[in-house]
Protein backbone atom coordinates (compact mmCIF):
# COMPACT_ATOMS: atom_id res chain seq x y z
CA UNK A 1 0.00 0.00 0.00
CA UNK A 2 1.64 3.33 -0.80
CA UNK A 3 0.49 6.79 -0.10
CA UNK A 4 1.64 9.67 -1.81
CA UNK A 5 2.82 12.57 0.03
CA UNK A 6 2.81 15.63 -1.71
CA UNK A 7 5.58 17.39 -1.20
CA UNK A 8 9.15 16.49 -2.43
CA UNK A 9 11.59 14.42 -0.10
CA UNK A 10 14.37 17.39 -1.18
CA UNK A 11 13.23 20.85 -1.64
CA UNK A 12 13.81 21.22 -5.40
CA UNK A 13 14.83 24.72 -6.63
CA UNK A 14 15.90 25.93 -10.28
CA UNK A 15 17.65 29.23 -10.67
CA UNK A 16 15.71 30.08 -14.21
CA UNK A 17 14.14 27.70 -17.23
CA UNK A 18 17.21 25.58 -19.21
CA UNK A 19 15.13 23.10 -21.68
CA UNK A 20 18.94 21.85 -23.20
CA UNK A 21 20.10 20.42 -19.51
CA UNK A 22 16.32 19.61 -19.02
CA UNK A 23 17.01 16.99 -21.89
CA UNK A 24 20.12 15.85 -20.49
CA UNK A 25 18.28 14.88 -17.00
CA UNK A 26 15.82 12.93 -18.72
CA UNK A 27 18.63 10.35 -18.21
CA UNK A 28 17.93 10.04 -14.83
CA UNK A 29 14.35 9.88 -15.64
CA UNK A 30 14.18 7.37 -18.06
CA UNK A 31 17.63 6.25 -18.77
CA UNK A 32 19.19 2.65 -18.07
CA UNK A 33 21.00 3.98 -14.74
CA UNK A 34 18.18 6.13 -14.07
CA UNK A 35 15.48 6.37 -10.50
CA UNK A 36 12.80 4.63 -12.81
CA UNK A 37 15.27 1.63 -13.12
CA UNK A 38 16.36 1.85 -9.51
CA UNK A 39 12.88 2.07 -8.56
CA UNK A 40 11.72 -1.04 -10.57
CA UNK A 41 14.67 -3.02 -9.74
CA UNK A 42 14.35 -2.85 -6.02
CA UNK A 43 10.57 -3.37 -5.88
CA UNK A 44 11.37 -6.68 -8.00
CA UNK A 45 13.83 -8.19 -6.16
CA UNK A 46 12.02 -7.43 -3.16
CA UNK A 47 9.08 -9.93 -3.86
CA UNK A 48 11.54 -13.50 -3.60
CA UNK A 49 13.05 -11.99 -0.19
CA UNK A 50 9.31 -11.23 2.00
CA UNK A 51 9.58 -14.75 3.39
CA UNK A 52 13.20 -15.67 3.95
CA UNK A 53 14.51 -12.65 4.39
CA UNK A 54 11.94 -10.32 5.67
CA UNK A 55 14.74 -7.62 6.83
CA UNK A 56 16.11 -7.41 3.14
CA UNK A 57 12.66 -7.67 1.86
CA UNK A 58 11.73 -4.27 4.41
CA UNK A 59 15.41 -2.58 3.12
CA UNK A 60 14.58 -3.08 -0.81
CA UNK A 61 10.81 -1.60 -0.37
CA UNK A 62 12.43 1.16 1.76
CA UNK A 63 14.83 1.95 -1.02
CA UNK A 64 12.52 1.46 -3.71
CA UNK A 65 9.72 3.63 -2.47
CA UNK A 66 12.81 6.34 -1.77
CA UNK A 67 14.08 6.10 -5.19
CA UNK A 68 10.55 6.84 -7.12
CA UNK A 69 10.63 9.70 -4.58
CA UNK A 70 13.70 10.85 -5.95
CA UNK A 71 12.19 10.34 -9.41
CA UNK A 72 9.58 12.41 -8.78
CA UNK A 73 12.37 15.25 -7.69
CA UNK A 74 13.91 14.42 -10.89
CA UNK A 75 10.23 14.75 -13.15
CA UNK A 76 10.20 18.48 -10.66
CA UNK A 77 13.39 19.57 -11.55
CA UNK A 78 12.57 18.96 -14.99
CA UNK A 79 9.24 20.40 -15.19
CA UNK A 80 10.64 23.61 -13.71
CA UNK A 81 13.63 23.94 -16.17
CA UNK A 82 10.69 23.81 -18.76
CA UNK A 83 8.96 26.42 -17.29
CA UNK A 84 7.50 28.65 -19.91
CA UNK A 85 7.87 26.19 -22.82
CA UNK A 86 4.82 23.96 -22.17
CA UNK A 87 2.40 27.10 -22.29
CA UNK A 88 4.42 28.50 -25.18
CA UNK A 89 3.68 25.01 -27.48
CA UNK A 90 0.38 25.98 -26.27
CA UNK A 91 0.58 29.37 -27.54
CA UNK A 92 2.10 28.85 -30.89
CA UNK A 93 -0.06 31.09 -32.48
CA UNK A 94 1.11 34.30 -30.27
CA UNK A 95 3.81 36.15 -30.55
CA UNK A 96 6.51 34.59 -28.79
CA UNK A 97 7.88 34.96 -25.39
CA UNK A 98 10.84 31.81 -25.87
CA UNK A 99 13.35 34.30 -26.81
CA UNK A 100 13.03 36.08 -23.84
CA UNK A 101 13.17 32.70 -21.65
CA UNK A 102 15.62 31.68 -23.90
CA UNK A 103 18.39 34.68 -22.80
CA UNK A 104 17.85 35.47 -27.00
CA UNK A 105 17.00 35.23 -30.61
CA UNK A 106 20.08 32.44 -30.89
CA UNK A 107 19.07 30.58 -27.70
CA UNK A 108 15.87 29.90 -29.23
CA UNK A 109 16.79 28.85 -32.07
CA UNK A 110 19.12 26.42 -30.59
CA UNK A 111 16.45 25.67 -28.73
CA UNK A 112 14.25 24.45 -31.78
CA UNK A 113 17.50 22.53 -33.08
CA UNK A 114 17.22 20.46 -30.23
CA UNK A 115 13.91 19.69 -30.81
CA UNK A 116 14.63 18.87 -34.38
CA UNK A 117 17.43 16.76 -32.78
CA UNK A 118 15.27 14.86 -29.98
CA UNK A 119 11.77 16.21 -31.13
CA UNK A 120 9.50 13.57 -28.86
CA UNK A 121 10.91 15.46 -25.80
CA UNK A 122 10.11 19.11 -26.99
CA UNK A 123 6.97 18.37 -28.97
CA UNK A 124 5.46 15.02 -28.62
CA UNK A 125 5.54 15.25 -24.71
CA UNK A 126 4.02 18.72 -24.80
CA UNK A 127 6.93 19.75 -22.54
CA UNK A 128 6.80 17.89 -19.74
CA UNK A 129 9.32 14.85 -18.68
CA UNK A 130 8.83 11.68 -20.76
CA UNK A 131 9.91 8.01 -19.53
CA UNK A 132 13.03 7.95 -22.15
CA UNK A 133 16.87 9.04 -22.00
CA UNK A 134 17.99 11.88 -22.95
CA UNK A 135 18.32 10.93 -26.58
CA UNK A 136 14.57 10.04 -26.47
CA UNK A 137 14.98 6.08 -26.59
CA UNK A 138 12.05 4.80 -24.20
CA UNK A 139 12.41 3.09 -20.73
CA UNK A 140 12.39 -0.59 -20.59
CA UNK A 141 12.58 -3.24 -18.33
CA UNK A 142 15.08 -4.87 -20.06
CA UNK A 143 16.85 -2.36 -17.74
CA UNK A 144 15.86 -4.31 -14.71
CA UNK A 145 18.43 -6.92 -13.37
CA UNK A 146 17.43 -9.70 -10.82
CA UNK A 147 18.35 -13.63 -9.96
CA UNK A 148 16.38 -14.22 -7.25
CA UNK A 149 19.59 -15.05 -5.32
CA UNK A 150 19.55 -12.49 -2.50
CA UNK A 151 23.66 -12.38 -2.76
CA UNK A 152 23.45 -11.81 -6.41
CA UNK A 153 21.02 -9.23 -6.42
CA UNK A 154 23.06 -6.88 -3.56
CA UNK A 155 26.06 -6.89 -5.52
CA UNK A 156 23.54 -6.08 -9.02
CA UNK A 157 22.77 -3.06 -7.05
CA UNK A 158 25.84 -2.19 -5.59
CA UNK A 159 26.43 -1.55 -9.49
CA UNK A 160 23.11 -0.05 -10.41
CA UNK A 161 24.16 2.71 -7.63
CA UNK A 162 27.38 3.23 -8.81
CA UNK A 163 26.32 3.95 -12.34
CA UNK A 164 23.57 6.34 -11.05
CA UNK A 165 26.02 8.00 -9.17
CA UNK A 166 28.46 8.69 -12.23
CA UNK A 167 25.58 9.43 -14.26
CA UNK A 168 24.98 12.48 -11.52
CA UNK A 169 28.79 13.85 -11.48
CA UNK A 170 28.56 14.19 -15.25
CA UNK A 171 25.22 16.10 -15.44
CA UNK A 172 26.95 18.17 -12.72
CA UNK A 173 29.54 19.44 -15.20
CA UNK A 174 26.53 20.58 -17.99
CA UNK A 175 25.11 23.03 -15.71
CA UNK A 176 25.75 26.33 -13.77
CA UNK A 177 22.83 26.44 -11.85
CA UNK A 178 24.02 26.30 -8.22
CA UNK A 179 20.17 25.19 -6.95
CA UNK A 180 20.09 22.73 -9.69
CA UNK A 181 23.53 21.33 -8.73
CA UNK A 182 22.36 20.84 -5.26
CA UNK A 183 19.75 18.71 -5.95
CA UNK A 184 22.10 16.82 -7.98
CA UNK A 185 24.63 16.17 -4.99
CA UNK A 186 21.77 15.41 -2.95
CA UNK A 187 20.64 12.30 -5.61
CA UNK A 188 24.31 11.99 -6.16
CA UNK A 189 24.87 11.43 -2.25
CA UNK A 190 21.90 8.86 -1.38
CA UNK A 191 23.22 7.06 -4.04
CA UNK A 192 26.50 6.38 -2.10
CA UNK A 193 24.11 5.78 1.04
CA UNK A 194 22.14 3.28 -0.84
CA UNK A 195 25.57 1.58 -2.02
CA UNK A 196 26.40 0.93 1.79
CA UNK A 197 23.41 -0.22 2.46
CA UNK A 198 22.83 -2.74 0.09
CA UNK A 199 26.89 -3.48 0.79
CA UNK A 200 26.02 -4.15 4.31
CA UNK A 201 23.14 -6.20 3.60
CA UNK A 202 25.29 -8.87 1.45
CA UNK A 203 27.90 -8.77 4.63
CA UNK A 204 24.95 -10.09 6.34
CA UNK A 205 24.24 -13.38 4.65
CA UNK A 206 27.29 -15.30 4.94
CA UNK A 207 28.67 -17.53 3.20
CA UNK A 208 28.03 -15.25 0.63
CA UNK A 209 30.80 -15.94 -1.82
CA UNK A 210 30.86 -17.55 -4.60
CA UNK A 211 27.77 -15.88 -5.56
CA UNK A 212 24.83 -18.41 -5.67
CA UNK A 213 25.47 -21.87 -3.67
CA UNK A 214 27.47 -23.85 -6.33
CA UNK A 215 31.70 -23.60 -5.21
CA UNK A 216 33.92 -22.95 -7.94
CA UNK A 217 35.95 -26.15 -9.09
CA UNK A 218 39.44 -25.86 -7.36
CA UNK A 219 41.40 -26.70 -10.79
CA UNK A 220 40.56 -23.34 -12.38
CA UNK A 221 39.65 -21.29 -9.03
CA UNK A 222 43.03 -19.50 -8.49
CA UNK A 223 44.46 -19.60 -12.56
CA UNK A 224 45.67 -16.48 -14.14
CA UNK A 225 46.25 -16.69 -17.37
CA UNK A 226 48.14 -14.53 -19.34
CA UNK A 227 46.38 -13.81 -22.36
CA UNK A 228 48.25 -10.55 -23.72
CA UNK A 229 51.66 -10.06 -25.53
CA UNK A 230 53.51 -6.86 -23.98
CA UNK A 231 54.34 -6.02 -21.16
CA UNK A 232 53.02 -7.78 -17.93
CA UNK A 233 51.73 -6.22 -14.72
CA UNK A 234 51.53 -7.80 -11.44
CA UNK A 235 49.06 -6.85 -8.49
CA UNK A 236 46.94 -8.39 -5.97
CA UNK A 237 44.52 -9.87 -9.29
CA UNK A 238 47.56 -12.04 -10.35
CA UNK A 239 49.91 -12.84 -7.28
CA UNK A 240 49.88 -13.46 -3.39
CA UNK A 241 46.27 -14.56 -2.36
CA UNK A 242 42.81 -14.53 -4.29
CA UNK A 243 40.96 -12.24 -2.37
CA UNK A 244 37.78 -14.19 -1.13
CA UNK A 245 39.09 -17.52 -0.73
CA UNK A 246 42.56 -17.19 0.11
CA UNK A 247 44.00 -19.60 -2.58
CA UNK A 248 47.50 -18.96 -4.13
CA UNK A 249 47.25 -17.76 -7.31
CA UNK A 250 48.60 -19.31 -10.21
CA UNK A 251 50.21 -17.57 -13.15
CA UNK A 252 49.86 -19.14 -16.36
CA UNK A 253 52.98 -17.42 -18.67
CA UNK A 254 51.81 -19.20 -21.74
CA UNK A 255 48.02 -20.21 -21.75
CA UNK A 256 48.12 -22.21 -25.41
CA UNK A 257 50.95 -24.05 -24.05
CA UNK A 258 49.10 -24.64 -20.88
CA UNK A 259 46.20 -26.07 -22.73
CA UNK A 260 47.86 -28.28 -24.67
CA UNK A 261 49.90 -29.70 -22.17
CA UNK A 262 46.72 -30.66 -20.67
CA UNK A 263 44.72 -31.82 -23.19
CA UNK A 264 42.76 -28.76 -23.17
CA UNK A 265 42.44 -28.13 -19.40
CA UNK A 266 40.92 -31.44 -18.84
CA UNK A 267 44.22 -32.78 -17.11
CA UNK A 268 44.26 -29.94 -15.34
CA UNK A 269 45.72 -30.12 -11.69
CA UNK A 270 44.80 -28.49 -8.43
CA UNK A 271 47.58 -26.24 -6.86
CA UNK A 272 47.79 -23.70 -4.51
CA UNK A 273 44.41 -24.61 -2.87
CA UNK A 274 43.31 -26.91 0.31
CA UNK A 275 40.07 -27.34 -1.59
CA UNK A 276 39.52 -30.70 -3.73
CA UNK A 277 36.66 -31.75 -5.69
CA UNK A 278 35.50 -34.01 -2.76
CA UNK A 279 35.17 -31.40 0.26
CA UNK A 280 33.89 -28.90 -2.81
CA UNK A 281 30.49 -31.35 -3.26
CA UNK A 282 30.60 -31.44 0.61
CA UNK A 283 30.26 -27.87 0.62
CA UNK A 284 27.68 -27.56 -1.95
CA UNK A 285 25.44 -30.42 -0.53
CA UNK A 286 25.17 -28.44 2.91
CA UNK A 287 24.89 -24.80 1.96
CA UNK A 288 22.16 -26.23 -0.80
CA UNK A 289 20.63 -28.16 2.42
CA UNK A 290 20.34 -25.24 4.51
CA UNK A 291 19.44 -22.64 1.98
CA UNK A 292 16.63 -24.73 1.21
CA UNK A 293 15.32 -25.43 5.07
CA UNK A 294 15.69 -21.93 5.13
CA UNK A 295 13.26 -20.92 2.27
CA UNK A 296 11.37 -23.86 2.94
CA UNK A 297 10.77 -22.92 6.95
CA UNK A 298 10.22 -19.26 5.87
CA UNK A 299 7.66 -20.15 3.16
CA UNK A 300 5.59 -23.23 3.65
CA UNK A 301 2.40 -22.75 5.44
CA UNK A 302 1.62 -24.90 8.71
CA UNK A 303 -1.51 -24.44 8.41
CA UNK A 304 -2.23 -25.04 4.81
CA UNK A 305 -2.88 -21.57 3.73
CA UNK A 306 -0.59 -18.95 2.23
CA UNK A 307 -1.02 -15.03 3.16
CA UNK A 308 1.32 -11.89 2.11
CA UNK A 309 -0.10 -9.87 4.97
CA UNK A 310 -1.16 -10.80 8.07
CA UNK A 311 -3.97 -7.97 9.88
C-alpha cells in the first residue's frame, strides 16, 4: 500500500528555465542507470526476499519507495527547467515569449534545433518529462536486473548505484545552476548511502561468496592466465592470495601451451588450494541443504494456507 505525500523528499529549486540540460536529466528519468530503473529493480527483487529474508525484503521496499521519490524530484526539476515552454507550445499562435526565456534570438533557435534533434521530448511530450533518456529512446525493463539469489542481487545493485552515481557527477559538469547542482549532490549522495546499504546487507548473509550456492571447481579457481603479448603487470589480481578464498594464485605465462599440455584443461591439476573436488560437493550439498530449510521454513504454510499480509 503506498500513499503519496505531496511534497518532495528534497526541496527542489531551479535558478531560471534551461530546456537543453532539461534533456540531459531525462537520463535520470528514463535512462538505463536512471530512479525509474532503480525504482523497478528494487521493488522486484524485493518480492523472492518477504519470506526468507523479511529484513532485506523491508530494506529493498524502503529503497525502492525512496528512489521513485527521488524520481519524482527528478520529473520536478525537470518540469521547472521547462517552465515557460509547455504554455508556449500551447501558444504557438502568439507572438513569442521563448526568446526572452531563452536569454535570446540564438538561444531559441538552438532551442528548436534540439527539438529537431530529440523532437519527442520538446513536442510530442508537450513539454513535460517523458519516460526515455535523454536521446529520447524509451524506458524498458530490459533495464531491470534480478536472480532471485539475494547475494546476487546486492552486488547487481551495488552496481546499479554506482552507475547512477556517475551518471549524476557528469550532469553536474553541464550546468551552472548552483540550486540545480544541489539537488544533484543530494541524488548523487543517497546514491552512495544506498551503495552501503545494500553493501552491508550482502555482509549479512554469509557464506556469501561464490555468488549463488554452487563452489567454484578448485582446478581453475586461483588460474591467471596470461592472455596478452607486452608487457606484464603484477598486483593483488595475479599474485599473493585470491581475495575471497585465500587460494595462491597461479600464473599461467603461456596459456596455449598450458592447454595443450593438458589436453585442453581437462588434465588440469589443483595447486595452490586446500580445496579438492571431494570437500567442494561437501560444501555444496550443505549450503544447498540449509538454503533450502531456510526458504522452505520461511515459506511453507503450517496451516495449509498462504497469506502476504497478516492484519
Amino acid at each position: 500500500m503506498f500513499h503519496h505525500v505531496k511534497e518532495l523528499q528534497f526541496n527542489a529549486r531551479v535558478s531560471k528555465p534551461d530546456p537543453r540540460f532539461a534533456r540531459l536529466l531525462l537520463e535520470q528519468f528514463g535512462g538505463p542507470n536512471g530512479e525509474l530503473k532503480a525504482a523497478m529493480q528494487y521493488f522486484v527483487q524485493a518480492f523472492g526476499c518477504r519470506k526468507p529474508y523479511p529484513d532485506k525484503y523491508d530494506m529493498l521496499m524502503d529503497i525502492a519507495t525512496e528512489e521513485f521519490s527521488h524520481l519524482e524530484i527528478v520529473g520536478a526539476t525537470i518540469q521547472m527547467l521547462l517552465t515557460g515552454v509547455n504554455g508556449e507550445l500551447k501558444n504557438a499562435a502568439d507572438e513569442s515569449d521563448l526568446t526572452k526565456l531563452l536569454d535570446g534570438k540564438g538561444a531559441k533557435e538552438g532551442y528548436i534545433h534540439e527539438a529537431l534533434v530529440n523532437p519527442h521530448f520538446f513536442l510530442v511530450s508537450g513539454g513535460t518529462p517523458s519516460l526515455t533518456d535523454s536521446n529520447g529512446n524509451p524506458w524498458s525493463a530490459t533495464y531491470i536486473m534480478g536472480m532471485g539469489d539475494i547475494t546476487v542481487d546486492m552486488r547487481l545493485n551495488m552496481a546499479a548505484e554506482s552507475t547512477a552515481k556517475l551518471v549524476y557527477e557528469n550532469l553536474m559538469k553541464f550546468t551552472d545552476d548552483v540550486l540545480v547542482k544541489e539537488t544533484l549532490r543530494f541524488l548523487m549522495t543517497r546514491e552512495v548511502t544506498h551503495f552501503q546499504m545494500f553493501q552491508a546487507a550482502l555482509d549479512s548473509v554469509q557464506p556469501n561468496f561464490p555468488p549463488g550456492i554452487l563452489q567454484g571447481d578448485p582446478k581453475y579457481s586461483n588460474k591467471y592466465f596470461n592472455m596478452s603479448q607486452g608487457e606484464d603487470f603484477s598486483g593483488p589480481w595475479n599474485e599473493g592470495k585470491t581475495s575471497e578464498m585465500g587460494e595462491d594464485w597461479q600464473y599461467i605465462e603461456d596459456p596455449y601451451q598450458h592447454v595443450l599440455d593438458t589436453n585442453g584443461l581437462l588434465e588440469e591439476k589443483a595447486e595452490g588450494t586446500k580445496r579438492n573436488e571431494k570437500s567442494v560437493q561437501a560444501k555444496n550439498k550443505a549450503l544447498s541443504a540449509q538454503r533450502k530449510t531456510q526458504i522452505d521454513k520461511a515459506t511453507l504454510p503450517s496451516n495449509g494456507e498462504i497469506r502476504w499480509s497478516i492484519y
